[in-house]
Protein backbone atom coordinates (compact mmCIF):
# COMPACT_ATOMS: atom_id res chain seq x y z
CA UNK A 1 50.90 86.47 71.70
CA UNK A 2 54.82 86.50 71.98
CA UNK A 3 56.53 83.42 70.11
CA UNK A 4 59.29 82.54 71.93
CA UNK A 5 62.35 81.40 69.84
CA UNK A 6 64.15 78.21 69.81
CA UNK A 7 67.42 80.39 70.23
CA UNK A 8 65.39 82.01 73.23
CA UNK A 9 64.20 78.81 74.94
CA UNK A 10 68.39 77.31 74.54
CA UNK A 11 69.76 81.02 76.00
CA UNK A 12 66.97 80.86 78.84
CA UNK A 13 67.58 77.21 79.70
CA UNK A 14 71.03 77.51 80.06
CA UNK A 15 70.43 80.39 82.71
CA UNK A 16 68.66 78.55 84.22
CA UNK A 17 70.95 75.41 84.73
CA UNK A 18 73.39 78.47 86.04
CA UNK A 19 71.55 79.98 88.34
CA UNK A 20 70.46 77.02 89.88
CA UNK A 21 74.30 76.21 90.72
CA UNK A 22 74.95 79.79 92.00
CA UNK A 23 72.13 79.35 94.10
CA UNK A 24 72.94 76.38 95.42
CA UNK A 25 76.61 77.06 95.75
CA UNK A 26 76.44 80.88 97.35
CA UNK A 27 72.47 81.07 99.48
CA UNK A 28 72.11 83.80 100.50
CA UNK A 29 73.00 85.98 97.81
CA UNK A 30 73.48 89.99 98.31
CA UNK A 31 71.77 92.38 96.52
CA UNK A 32 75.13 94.24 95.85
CA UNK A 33 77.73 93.07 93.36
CA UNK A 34 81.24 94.30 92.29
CA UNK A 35 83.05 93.27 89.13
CA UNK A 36 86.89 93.47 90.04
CA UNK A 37 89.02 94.74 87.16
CA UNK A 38 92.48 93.83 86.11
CA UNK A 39 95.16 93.92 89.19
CA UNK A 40 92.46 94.53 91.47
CA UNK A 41 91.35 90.85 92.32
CA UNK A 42 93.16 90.98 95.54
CA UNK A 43 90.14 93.01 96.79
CA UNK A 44 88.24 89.54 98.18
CA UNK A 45 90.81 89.23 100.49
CA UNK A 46 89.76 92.07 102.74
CA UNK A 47 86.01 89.94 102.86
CA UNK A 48 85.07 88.40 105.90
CA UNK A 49 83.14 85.68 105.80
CA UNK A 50 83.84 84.46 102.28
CA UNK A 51 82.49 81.73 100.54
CA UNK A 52 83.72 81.18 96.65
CA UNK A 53 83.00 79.30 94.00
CA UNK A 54 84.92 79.07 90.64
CA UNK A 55 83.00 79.85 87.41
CA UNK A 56 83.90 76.30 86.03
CA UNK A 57 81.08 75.18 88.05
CA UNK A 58 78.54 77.17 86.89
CA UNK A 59 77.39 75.75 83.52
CA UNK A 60 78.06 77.29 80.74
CA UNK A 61 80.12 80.14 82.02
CA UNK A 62 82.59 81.65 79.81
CA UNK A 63 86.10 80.82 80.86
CA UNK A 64 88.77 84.01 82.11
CA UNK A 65 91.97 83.51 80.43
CA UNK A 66 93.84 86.83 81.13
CA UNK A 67 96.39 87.14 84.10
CA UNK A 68 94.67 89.18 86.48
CA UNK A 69 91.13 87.66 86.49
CA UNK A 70 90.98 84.39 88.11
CA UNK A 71 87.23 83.19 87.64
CA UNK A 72 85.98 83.12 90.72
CA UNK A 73 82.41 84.07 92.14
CA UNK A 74 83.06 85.24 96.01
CA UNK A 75 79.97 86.45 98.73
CA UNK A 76 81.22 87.49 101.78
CA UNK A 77 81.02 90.57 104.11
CA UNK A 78 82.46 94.11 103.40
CA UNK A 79 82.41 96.21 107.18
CA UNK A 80 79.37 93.92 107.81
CA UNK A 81 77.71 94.08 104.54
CA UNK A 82 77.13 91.53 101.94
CA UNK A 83 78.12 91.85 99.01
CA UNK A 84 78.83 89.47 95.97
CA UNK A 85 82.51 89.69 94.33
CA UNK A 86 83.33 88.52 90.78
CA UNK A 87 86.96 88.63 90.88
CA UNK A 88 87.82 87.84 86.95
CA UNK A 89 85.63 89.14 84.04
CA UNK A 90 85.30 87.89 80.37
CA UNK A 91 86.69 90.23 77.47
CA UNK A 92 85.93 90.23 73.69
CA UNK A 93 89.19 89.84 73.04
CA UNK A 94 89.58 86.46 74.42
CA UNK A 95 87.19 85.25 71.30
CA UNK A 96 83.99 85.69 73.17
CA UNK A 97 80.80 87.11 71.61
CA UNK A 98 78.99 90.26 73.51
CA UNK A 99 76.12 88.36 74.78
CA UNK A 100 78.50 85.69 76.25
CA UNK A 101 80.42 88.30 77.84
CA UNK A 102 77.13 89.75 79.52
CA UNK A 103 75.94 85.88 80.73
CA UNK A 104 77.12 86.67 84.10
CA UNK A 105 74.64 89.94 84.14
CA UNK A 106 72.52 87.99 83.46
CA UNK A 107 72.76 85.46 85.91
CA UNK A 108 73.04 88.12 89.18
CA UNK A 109 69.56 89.56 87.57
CA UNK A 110 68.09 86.34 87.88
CA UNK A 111 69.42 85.83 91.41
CA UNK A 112 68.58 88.88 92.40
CA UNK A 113 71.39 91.48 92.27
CA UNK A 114 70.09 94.89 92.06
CA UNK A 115 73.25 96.65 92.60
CA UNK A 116 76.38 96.51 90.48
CA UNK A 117 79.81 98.22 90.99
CA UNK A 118 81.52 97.66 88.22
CA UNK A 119 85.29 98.65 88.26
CA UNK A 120 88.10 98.41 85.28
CA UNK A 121 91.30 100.03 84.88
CA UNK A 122 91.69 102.34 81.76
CA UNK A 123 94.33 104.19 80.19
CA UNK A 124 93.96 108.05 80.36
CA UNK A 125 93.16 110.33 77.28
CA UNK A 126 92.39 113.69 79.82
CA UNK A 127 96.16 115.04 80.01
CA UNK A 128 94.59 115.98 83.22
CA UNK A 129 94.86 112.69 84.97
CA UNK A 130 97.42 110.80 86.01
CA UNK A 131 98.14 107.10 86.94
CA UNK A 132 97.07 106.09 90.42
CA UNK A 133 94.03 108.03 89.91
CA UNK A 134 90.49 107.19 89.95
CA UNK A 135 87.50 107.96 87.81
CA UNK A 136 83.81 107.60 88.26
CA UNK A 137 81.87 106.77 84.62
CA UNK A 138 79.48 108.99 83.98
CA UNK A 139 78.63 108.25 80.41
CA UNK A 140 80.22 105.74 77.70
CA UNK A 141 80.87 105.62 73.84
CA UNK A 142 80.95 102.18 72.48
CA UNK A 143 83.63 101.47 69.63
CA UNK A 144 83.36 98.03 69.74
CA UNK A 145 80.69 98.70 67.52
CA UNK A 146 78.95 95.53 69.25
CA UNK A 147 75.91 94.92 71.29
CA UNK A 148 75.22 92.01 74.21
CA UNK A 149 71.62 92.27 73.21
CA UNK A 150 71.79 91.89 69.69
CA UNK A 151 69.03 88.90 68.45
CA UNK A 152 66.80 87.24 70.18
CA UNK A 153 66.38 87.66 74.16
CA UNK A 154 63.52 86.47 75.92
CA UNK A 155 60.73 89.58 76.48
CA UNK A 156 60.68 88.84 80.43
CA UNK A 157 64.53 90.19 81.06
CA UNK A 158 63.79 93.56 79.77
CA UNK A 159 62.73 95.97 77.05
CA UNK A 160 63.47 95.20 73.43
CA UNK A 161 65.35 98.92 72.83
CA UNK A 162 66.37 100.16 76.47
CA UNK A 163 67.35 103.96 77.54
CA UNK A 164 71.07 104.10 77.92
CA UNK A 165 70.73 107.67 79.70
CA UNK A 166 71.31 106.54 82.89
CA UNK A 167 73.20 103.56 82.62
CA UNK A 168 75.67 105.27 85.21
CA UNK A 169 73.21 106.10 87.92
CA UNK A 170 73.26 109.50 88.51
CA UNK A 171 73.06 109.29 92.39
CA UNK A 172 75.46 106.61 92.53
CA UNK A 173 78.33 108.86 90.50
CA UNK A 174 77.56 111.95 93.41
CA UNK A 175 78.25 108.89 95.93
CA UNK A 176 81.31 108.20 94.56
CA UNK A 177 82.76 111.70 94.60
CA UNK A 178 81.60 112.51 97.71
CA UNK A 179 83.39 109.18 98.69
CA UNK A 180 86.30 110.43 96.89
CA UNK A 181 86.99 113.38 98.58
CA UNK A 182 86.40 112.04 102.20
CA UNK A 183 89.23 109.85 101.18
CA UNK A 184 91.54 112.69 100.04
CA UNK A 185 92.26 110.58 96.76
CA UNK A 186 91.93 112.10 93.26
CA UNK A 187 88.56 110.68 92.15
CA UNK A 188 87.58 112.30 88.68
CA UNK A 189 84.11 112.35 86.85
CA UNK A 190 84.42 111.14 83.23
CA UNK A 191 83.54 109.30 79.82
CA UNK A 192 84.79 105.34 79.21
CA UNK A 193 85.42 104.62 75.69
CA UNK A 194 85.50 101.11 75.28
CA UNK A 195 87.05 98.76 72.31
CA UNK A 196 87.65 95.61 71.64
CA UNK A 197 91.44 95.17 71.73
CA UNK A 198 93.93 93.36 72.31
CA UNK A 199 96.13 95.84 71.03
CA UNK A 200 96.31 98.91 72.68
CA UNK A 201 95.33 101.83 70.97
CA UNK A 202 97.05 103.78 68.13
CA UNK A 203 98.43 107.57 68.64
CA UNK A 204 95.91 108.51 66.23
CA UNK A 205 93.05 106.64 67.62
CA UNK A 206 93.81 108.51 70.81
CA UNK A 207 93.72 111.87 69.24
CA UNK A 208 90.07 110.65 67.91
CA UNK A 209 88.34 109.78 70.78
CA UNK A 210 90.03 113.38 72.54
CA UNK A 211 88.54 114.62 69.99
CA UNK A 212 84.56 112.82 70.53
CA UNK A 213 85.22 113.42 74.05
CA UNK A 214 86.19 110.22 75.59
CA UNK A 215 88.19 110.98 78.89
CA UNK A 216 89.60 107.27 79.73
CA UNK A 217 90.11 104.39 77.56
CA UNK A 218 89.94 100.31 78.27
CA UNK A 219 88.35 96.79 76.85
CA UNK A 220 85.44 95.70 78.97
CA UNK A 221 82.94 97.32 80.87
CA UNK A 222 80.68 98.48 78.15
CA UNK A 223 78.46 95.11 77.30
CA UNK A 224 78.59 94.96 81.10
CA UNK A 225 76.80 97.94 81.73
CA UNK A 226 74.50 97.75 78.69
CA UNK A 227 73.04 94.30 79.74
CA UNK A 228 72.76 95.60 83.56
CA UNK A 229 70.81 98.38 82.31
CA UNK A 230 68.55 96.24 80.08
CA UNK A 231 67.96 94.19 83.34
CA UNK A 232 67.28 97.08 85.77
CA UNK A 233 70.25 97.38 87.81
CA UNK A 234 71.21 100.63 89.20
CA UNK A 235 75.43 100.63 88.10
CA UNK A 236 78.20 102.58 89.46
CA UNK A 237 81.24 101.96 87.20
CA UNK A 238 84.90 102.96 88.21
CA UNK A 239 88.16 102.92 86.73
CA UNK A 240 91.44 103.45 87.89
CA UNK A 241 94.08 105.14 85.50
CA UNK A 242 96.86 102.56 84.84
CA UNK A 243 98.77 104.23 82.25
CA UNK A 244 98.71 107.32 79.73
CA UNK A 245 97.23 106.20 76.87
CA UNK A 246 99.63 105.77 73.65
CA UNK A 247 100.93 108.89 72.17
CA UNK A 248 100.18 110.94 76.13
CA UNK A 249 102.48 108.41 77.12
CA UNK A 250 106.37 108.15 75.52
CA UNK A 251 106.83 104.46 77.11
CA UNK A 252 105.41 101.70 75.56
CA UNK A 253 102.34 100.10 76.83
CA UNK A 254 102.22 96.71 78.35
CA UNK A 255 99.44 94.58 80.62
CA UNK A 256 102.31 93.96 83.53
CA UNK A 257 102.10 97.61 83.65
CA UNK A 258 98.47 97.46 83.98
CA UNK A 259 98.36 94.86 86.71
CA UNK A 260 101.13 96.56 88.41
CA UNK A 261 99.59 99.79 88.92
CA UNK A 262 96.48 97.23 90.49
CA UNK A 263 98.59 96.13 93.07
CA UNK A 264 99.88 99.60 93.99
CA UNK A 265 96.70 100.94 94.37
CA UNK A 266 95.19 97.81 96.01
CA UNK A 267 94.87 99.32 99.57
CA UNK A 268 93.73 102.99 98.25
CA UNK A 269 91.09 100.99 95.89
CA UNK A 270 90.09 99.26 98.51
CA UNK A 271 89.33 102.09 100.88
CA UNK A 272 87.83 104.17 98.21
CA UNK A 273 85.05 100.82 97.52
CA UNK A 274 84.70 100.41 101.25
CA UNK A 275 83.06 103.84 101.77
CA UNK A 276 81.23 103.98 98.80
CA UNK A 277 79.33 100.42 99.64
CA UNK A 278 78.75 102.00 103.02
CA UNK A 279 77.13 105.07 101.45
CA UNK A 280 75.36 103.02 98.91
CA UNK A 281 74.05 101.30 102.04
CA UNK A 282 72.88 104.34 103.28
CA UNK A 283 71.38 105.77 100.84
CA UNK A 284 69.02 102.70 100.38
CA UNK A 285 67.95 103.01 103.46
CA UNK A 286 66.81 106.33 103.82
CA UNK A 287 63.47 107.32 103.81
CA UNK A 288 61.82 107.21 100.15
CA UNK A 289 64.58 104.36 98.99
């Protein structure tokens, strides 16, 4: 018999109290999701349909205090297709613990998400890549040396020690190039180092993860991605390059750059996500899906 915890019956009640609001607040809820990274938030706009509802009214949701990620949950319809937006994620750096930062995984799994897009921007460690390009995940290395499933978690949500292999589905990733070049944009295939931050990255902390073979760097995304694979999602991830990261780069390195680079890429970004969700559509509807 499994004992559950009195940590375990708190973290599951207070799902619980969330989901109920989400429900509530967003029926019917899509079975696809995208996380919007920083400057990219502007993407709801292009939803038809849209119905929102701000993450201070869903108990116990961590607050978004970083420009660029106003905390918003948003269903609506992408070229006829639902789809749930969360335009403004939670980062470690803002004081928040791992597991916190994965609550709103955990509260699309419940709801019943199945899907997950999740996009970021990054700075670039391949001299290969420039700014205003794009690059599908295929694999991460976590140096925030941190885990949203550390202690206890109720047995239902998942295994206790889940497979990481294919975190970044490796359908999904083909999608995504194959998206990619339809568009005519430069859509690479590489590895997300993540880290805590806030400060960006030293010249010689660069050279290091070159060296492990990290291809983009950025702050979120990895407890993300760990907690929808612990849950069962099927995740496409996707960064766009913002900057060269610090000692690629001469120029200093600053967020307004970041966000700026969002808006730039805004209506490319957009078009890029647009025929991937109608692929991803596609594909689940073929035969044997």
């Amino acid at each position: 018999m499994i004992r559950t915890t009195q940590r375990e019956l708190i973290h599951e009640n207070r799902l619980q109290e969330a989901v109920e609001v989400v429900k509530t607040r967003l029926d019917p809820i899509p079975t696809t999701a995208v996380i919007l990274g920083s400057g990219l938030a502007g993407f709801v706009d292009t939803l038809e349909k849209r119905i929102s509802l701000s993450t201070g009214d869903i108990p116990h949701y961590p607050a978004s205090t970083v420009e660029g990620h106003p905390g918003r949950w948003v269903v609506g319809r992408c070229e006829g297709l639902p789809l749930l937006v969360m335009q403004g994620r939670i980062h470690g750096y803002e004081g928040y613990r791992h597991d916190q930062i994965a609550f709103p995984i955990h509260i699309m799994a419940e709801v019943g998400v199945r899907t997950l897009v999740i996009t970021n921007a990054a700075g670039a460690i391949n001299r290969f890549y420039k700014p205003g390009d794009f690059m599908v995940i295929v694999d991460h290395i976590n140096l925030t040396f941190d885990n949203p499933l550390f202690g206890p978690r109720p047995a239902r949500m998942g295994p206790r020690f889940p497979d990481m292999i294919y975190a970044y589905d490796p359908e999904y990733v083909e999608i995504a190039l194959e998206a990619g070049r339809e568009t005519g944009l430069m859509v690479h295939k590489g590895v997300y180092l993540g880290v805590k931050g806030p400060s960006y990255e030293t010249a010689a902390e660069i050279r290091m993860a070159e060296r492990i073979g990290a291809d983009a760097v950025g702050m979120s995304t990895v407890p993300e991605v760990i907690a929808a694979a612990f849950r069962g999602m099927r995740v496409l991830g996707i960064s766009y390059i913002s900057n060269m990261a610090t000692g690629i780069s001469a120029a200093p390195l600053s967020h307004d750059e970041v966000t700026e680079m969002g808006r730039r890429i805004r209506d490319a970004f957009a078009g890029l996500l647009k025929r991937i969700l109608r692929r991803l559509a596609d594909h689940s509807q073929s035969p044997g899906k």
